[in-house]
Protein backbone atom coordinates (compact mmCIF):
# COMPACT_ATOMS: atom_id res chain seq x y z
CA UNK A 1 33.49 0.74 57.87
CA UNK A 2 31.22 -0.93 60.24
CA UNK A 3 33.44 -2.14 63.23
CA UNK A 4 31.00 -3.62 65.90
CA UNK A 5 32.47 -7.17 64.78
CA UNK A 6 36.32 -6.15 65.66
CA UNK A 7 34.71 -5.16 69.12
CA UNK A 8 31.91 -7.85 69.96
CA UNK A 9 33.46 -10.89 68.23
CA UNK A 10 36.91 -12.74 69.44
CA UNK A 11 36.88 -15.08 66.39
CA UNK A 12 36.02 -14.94 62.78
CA UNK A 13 34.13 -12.07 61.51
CA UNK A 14 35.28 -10.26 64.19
CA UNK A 15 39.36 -11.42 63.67
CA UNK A 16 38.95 -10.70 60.03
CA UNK A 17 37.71 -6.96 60.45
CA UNK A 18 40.39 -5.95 62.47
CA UNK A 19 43.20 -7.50 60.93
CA UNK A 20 41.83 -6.19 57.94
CA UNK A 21 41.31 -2.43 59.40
CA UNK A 22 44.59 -2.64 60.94
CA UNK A 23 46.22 -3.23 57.63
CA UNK A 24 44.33 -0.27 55.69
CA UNK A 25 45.65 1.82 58.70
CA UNK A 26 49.11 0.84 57.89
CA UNK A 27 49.02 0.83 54.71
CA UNK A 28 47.21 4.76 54.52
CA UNK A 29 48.86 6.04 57.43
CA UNK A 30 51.21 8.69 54.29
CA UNK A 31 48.15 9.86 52.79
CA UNK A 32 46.33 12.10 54.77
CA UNK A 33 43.81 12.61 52.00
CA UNK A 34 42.88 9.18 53.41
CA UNK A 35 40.49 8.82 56.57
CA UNK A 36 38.51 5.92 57.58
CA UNK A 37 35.59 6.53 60.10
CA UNK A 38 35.10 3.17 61.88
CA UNK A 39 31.70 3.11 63.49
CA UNK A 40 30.23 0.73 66.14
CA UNK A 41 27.20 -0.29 68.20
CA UNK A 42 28.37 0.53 71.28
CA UNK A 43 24.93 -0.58 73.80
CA UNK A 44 25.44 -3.29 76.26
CA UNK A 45 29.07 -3.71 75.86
CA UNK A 46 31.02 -6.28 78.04
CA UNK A 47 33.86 -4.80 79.92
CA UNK A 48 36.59 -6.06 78.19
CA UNK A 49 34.41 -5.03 74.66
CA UNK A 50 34.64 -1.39 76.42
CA UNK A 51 38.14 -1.75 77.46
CA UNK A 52 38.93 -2.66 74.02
CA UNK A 53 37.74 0.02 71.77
CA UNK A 54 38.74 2.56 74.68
CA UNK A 55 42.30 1.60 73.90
CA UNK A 56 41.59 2.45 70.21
CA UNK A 57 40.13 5.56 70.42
CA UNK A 58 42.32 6.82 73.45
CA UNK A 59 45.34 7.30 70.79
CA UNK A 60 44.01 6.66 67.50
CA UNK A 61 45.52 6.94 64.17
CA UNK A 62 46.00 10.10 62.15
CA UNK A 63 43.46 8.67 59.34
CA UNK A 64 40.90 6.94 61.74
CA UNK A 65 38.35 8.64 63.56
CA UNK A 66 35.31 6.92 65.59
CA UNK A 67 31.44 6.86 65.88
CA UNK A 68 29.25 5.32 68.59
CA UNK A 69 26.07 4.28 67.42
CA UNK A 70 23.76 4.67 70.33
CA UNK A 71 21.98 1.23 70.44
CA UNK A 72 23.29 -2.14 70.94
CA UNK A 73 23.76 -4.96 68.06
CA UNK A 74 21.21 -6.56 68.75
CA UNK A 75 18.56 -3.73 68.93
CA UNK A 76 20.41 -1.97 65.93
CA UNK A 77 19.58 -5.66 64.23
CA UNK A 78 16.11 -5.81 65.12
CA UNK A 79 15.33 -2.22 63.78
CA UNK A 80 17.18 -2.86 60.31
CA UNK A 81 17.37 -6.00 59.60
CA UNK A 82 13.98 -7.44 61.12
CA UNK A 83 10.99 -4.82 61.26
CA UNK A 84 13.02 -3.24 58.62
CA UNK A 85 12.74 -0.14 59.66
CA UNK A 86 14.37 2.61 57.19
CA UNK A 87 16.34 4.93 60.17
CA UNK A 88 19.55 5.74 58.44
CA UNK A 89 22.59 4.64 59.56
CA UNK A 90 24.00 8.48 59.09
CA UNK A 91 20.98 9.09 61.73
CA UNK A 92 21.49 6.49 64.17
CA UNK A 93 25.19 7.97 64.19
CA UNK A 94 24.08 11.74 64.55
CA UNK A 95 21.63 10.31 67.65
CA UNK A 96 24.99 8.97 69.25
CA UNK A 97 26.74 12.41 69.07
CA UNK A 98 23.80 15.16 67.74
CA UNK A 99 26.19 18.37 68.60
CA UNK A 100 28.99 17.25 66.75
CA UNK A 101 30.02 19.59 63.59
CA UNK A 102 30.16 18.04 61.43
CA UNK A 103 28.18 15.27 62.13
CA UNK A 104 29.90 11.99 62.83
CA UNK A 105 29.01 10.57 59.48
CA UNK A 106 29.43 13.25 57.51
CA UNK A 107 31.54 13.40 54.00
CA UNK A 108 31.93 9.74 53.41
CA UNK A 109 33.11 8.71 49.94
CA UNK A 110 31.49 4.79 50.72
CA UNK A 111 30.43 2.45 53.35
CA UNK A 112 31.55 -1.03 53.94
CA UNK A 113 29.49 -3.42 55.99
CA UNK A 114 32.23 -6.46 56.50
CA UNK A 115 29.58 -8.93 58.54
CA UNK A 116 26.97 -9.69 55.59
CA UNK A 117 24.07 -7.34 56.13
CA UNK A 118 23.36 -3.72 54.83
CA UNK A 119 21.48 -1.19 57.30
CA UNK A 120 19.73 1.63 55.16
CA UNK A 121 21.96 4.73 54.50
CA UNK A 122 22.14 7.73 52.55
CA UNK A 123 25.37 7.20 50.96
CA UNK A 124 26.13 5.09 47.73
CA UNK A 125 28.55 2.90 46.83
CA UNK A 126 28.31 0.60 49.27
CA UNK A 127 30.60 -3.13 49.59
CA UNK A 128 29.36 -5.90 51.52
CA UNK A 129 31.90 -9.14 52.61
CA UNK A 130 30.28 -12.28 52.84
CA UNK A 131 32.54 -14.50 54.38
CA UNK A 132 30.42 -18.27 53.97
CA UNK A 133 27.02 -19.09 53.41
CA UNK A 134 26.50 -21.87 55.82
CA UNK A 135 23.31 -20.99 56.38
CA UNK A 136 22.57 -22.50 52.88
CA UNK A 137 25.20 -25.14 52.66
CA UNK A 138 24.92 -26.70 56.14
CA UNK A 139 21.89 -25.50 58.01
CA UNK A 140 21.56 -28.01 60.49
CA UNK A 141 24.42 -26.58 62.00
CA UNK A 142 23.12 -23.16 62.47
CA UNK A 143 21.43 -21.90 65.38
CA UNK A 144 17.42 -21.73 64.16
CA UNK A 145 16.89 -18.02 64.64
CA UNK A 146 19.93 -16.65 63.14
CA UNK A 147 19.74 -19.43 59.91
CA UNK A 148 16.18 -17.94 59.59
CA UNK A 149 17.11 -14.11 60.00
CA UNK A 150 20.89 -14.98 57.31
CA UNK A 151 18.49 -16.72 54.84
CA UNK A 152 16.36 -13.41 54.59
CA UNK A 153 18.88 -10.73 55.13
CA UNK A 154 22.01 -12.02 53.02
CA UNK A 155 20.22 -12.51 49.96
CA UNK A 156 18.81 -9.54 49.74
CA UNK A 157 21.76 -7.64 51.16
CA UNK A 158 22.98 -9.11 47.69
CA UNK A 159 21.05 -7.60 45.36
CA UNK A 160 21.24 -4.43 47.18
CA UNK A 161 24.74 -4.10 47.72
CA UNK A 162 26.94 -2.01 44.84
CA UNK A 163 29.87 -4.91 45.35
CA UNK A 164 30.20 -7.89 47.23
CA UNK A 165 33.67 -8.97 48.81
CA UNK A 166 34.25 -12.71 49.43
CA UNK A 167 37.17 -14.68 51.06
CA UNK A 168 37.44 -17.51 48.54
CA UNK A 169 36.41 -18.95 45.32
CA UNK A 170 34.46 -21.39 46.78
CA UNK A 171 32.03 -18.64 48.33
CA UNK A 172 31.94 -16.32 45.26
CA UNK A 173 30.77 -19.96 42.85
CA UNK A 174 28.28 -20.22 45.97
CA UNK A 175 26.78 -17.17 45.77
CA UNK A 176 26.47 -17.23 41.82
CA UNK A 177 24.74 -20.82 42.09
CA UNK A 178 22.67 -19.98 44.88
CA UNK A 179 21.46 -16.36 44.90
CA UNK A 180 21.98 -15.94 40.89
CA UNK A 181 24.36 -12.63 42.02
CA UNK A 182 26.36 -11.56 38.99
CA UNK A 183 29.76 -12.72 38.85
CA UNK A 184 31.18 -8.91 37.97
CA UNK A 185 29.69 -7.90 40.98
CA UNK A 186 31.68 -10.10 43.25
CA UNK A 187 35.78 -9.96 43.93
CA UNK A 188 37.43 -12.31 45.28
CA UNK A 189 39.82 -11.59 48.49
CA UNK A 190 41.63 -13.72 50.41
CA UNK A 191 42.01 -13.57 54.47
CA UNK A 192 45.32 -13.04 55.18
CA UNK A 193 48.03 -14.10 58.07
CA UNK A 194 49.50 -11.36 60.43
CA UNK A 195 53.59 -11.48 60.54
CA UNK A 196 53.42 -12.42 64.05
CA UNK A 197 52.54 -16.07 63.58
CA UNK A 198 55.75 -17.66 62.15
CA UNK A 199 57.75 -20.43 63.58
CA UNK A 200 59.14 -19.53 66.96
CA UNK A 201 62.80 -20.97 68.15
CA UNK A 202 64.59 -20.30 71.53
CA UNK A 203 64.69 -16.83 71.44
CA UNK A 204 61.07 -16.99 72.08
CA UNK A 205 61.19 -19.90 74.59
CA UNK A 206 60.43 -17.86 77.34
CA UNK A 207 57.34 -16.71 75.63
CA UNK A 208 56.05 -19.94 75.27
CA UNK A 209 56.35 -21.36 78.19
CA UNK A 210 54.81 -18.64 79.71
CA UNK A 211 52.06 -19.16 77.57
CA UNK A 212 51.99 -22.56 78.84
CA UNK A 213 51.76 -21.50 82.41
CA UNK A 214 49.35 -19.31 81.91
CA UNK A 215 46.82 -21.91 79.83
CA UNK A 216 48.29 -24.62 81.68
CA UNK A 217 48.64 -26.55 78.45
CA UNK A 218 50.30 -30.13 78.68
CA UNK A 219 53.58 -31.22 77.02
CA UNK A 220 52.32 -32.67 73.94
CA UNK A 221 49.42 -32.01 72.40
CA UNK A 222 46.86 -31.39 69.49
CA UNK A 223 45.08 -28.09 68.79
CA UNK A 224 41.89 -27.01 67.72
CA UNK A 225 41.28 -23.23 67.62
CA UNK A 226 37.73 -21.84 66.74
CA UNK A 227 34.51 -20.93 68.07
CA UNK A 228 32.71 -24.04 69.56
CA UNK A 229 29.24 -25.07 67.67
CA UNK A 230 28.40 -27.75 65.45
CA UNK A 231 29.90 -26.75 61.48
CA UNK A 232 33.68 -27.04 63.60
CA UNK A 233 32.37 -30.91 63.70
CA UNK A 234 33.75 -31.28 67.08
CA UNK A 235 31.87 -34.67 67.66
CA UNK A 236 33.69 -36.46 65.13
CA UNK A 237 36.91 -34.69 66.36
CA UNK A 238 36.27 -36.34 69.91
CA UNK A 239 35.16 -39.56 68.69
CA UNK A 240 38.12 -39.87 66.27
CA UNK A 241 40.02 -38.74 69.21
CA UNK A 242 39.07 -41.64 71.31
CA UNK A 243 40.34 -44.37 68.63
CA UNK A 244 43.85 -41.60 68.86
CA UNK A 245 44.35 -41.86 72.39
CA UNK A 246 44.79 -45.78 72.36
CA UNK A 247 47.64 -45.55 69.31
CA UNK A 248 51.34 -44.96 70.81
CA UNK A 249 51.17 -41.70 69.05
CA UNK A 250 48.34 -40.81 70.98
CA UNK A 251 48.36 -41.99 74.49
CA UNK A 252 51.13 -39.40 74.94
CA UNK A 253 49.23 -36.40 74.18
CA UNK A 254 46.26 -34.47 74.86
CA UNK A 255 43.91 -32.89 72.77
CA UNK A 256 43.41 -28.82 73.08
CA UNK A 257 40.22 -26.92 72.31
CA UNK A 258 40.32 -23.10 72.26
CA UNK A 259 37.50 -21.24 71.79
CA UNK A 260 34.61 -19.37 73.07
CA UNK A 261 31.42 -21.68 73.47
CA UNK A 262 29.31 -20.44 70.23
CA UNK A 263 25.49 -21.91 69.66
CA UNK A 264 24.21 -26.02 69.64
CA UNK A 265 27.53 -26.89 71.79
CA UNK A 266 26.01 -29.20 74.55
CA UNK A 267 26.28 -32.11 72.27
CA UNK A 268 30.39 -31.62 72.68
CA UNK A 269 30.94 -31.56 76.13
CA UNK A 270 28.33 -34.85 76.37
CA UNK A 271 29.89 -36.44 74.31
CA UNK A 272 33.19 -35.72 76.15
CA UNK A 273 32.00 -37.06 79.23
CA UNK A 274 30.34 -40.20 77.90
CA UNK A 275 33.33 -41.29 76.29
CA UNK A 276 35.39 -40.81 79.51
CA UNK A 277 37.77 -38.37 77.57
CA UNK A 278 37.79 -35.21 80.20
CA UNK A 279 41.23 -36.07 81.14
CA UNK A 280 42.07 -36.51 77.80
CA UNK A 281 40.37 -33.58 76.09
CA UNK A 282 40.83 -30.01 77.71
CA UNK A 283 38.64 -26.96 76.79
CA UNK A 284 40.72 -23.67 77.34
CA UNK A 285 37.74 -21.15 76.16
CA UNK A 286 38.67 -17.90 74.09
CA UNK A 287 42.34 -17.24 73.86
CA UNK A 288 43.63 -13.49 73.31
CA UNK A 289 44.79 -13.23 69.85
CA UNK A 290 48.40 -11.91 71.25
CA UNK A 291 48.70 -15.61 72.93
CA UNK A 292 47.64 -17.65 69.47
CA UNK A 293 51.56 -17.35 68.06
CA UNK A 294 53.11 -19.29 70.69
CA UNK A 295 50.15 -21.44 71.51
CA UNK A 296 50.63 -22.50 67.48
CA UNK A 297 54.49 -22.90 68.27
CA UNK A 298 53.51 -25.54 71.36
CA UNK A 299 51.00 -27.83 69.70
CA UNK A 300 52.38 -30.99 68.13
CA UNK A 301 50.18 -30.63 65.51
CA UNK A 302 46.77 -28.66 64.67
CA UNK A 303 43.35 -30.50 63.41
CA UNK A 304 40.23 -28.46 62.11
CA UNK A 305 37.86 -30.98 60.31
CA UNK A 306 35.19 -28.67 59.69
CA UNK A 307 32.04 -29.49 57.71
CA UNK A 308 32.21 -26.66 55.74
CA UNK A 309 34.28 -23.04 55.84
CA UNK A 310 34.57 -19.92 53.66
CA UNK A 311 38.14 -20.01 54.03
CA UNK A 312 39.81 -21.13 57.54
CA UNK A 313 41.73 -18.13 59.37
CA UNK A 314 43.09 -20.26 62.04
CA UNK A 315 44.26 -23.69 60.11
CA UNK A 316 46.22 -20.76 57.77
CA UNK A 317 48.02 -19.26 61.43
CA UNK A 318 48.92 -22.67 62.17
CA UNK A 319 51.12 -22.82 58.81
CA UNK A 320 52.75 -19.58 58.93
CA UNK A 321 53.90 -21.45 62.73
CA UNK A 322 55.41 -24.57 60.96
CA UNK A 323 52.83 -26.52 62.67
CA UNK A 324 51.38 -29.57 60.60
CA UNK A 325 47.53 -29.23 59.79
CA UNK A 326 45.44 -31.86 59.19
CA UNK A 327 42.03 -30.16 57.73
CA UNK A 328 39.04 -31.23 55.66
CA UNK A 329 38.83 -32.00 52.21
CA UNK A 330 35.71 -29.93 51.38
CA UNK A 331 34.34 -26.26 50.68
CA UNK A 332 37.23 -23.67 50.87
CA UNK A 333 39.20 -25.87 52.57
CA UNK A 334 40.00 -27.78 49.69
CA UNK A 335 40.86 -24.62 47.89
CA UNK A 336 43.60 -23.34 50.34
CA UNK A 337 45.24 -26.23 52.15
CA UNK A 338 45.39 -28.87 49.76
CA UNK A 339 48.57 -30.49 48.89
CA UNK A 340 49.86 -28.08 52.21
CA UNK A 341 48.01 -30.72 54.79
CA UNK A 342 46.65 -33.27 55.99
CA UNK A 343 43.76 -34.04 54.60
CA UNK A 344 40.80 -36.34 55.98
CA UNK A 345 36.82 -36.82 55.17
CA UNK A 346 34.91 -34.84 57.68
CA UNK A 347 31.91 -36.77 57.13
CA UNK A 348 34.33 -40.29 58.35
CA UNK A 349 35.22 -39.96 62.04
CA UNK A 350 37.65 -42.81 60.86
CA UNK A 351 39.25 -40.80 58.40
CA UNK A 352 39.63 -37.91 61.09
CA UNK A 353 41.46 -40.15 63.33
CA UNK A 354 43.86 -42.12 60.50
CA UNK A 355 44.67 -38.43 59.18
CA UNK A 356 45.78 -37.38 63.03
CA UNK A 357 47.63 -40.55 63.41
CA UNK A 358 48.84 -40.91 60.23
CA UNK A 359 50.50 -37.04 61.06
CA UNK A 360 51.37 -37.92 64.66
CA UNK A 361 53.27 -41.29 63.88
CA UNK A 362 55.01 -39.48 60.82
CA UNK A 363 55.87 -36.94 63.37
CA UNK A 364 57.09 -39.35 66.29
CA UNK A 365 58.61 -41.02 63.13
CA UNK A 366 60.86 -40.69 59.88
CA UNK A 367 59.27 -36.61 59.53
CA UNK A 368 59.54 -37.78 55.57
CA UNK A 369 55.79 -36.01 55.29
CA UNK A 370 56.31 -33.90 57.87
CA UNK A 371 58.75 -32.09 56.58
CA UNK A 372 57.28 -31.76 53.03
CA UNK A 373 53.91 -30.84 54.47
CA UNK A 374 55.53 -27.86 56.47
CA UNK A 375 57.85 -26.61 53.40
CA UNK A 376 54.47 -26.18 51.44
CA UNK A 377 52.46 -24.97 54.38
CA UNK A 378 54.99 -22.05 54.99
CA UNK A 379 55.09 -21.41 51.35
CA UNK A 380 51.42 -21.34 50.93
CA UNK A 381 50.71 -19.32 54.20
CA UNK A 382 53.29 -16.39 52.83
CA UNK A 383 50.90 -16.30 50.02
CA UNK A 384 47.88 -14.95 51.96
CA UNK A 385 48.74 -11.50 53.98
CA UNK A 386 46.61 -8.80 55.60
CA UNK A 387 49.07 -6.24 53.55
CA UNK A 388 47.55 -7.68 50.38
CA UNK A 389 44.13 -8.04 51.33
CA UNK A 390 43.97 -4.30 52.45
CA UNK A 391 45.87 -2.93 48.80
CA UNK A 392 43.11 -4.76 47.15
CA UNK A 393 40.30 -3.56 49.78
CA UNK A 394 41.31 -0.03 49.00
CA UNK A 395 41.89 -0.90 45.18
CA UNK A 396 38.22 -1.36 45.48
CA UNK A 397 37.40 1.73 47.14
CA UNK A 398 38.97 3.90 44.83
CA UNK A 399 37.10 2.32 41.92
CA UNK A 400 33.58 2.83 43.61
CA UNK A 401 34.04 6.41 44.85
């Protein structure tokens, strides 16, 4: 499996492969005739990127084994994926380590390329996960280069690919409308939600205050976690915030963004300032995934009214924590949380902001909704597991080979 995205990526892609490779571990770890090699560009790493995967490999798991690819991602991109150049992917690993017996590719059964594209390799069957395909659905909200260099690469990392994984309905009806792929070539698995985010009580009030201290997060408050850029729909989120703030619900709180900044963000923060909200509205920037639990646990309640998602990791976290969502009624978002949130028009900044005060004043108030919302949201969350999504990975596996 190609890991670079567990290394390079805090969010999304990158949260999905190694919740995903953590479970297959686990899951494995009593059949030795079970190994995965988990290989990674490993040029022009950051040093918490290196202090990372050191960690891994310093005491790795009986049925894991590593390979450094010699190049960074965005060289190993270029070569592949852009002049197209046909260096193998067993090759580029061999360069890495070229007196290693045998070499560090060597023996495979299948590859698995979780992050959309295929590099050229000598080994067949091959499984590519496609996780959304905004760059069809939404492509104003892309970054120009990389909608370009998706809308080349993904399709025809689709027609070359033996079987295609996707996170949701929604995305495998996308990818049979828009690219034509065969529906028996695609399977359909869902993201899951780790057993560490579930609804803290005092016995972990230390550990969330000191999460507190450490973000200095206020009292009350509203959360948003995700990468900052334009499909989150953060604009709306701050303008419906501004109608929030002048409700009784909402003069008492803050709102919370946690992410890293992503692509096209500058139109956030402006829009921040002009409406006078930086008291109001505090940016916290990527939070380590061992603090998202209790930072679930503290918010009042958690809004994500994205334009568009192939399924919505972090909304899901929030509902394993008992924390009311409010969400979007649109692409897979509609397909997993409905009738277990909130839901609001992310097109209507005025729908954003009823749906957050509507939630806030129910929560301030009687709790009638409340209180049905988070039955169903804890319900539905314990329906979605890494532990299932890695028994069906590896059903998959043992088809192919």
């Amino acid at each position: 499996m190609d890991y670079t995205a567990a290394i390079r990526q805090g969010a999304g892609v990158g949260r999905h492969t190694r919740s995903l490779v953590s479970a297959l571990l686990e899951i494995t770890k009593d059949k030795p005739e079970i190994e995965f090699s988990l290989f990674y560009a490993s040029g022009d790493l950051s040093g918490s990127q290196q202090a990372f995967i050191l960690g891994q490999r310093k005491q790795p798991p009986a049925n894991a084994r590593y390979a450094a690819l010699p190049f960074s991602e965005r060289d190993l991109t270029r070569l592949w994926q852009r002049l197209k150049i046909p260096l193998p992917l067993e090759a580029v690993a061999w360069l890495g380590n070229p007196f290693s017996y045998p070499a560090p590719l060597a023996g495979l059964d299948l590859l698995h390329f979780p992050d959309f594209t295929l590099p050229p390799h000598f080994k067949k069957p091959d499984i590519v996960t496609i996780h959304d395909l905004s760059f069809l659905i939404v492509p104003e909200n892309s970054e120009a280069g990389l909608r370009r260099y998706l809308a080349e690469a993904v399709p025809r990392t689709v027609k070359k690919a033996d079987k295609i994984i996707v996170v949701s309905e929604s995305i495998k009806q996308e990818l049979i409308e828009r690219l034509g792929t065969p529906p028996e070539k695609i399977e359909v698995i869902y993201n899951g939600v780790g057993p560490q985010f579930q609804p803290f009580g005092e016995a972990q009030r230390e550990e969330m205050e000191a999460v507190r201290d450490r973000h200095k997060l206020p009292e009350k408050f509203a959360l948003f976690v995700s990468t900052i850029e334009p499909r989150k729909n953060l604009v709306r989120l701050v303008e419906a915030w501004d109608k929030v703030r002048q409700t009784p619900a909402g003069k008492q709180r803050k709102l919370v963004l946690a992410g890293r900044r992503g692509w096209l963000y500058e139109p956030i923060f402006r829009r921040i300032s002009e409406l006078k909200l930086t008291e109001d509205i505090l940016w916290l920037d990527f939070v380590p995934d061992a603090d998202l639990p209790a930072l679930y646990n503290l918010a009042d309640i958690f809004v994500f009214p994205s334009l568009y998602e192939g399924f919505g990791i972090p909304p899901l976290e929030a509902l394993a924590c008992g924390t009311p969502v409010v969400t979007a009624n649109n692409s897979a978002l509609k397909e997993i949380f409905e009738g277990a949130a909130f839901m609001c028009d992310a097109g209507d900044t005025n729908s954003i902001a009823q749906a957050i005060i509507q939630t806030l004043e129910d929560l301030d108030g009687p709790q009638k909704l409340i209180q049905e919302y988070r039955t169903e949201g804890l319900a539905r969350a314990h329906r979605f597991s890494w532990e299932n999504a890695a028994r069906q990975t590896l059903e998959i596996y043992q088809k192919l080979r």
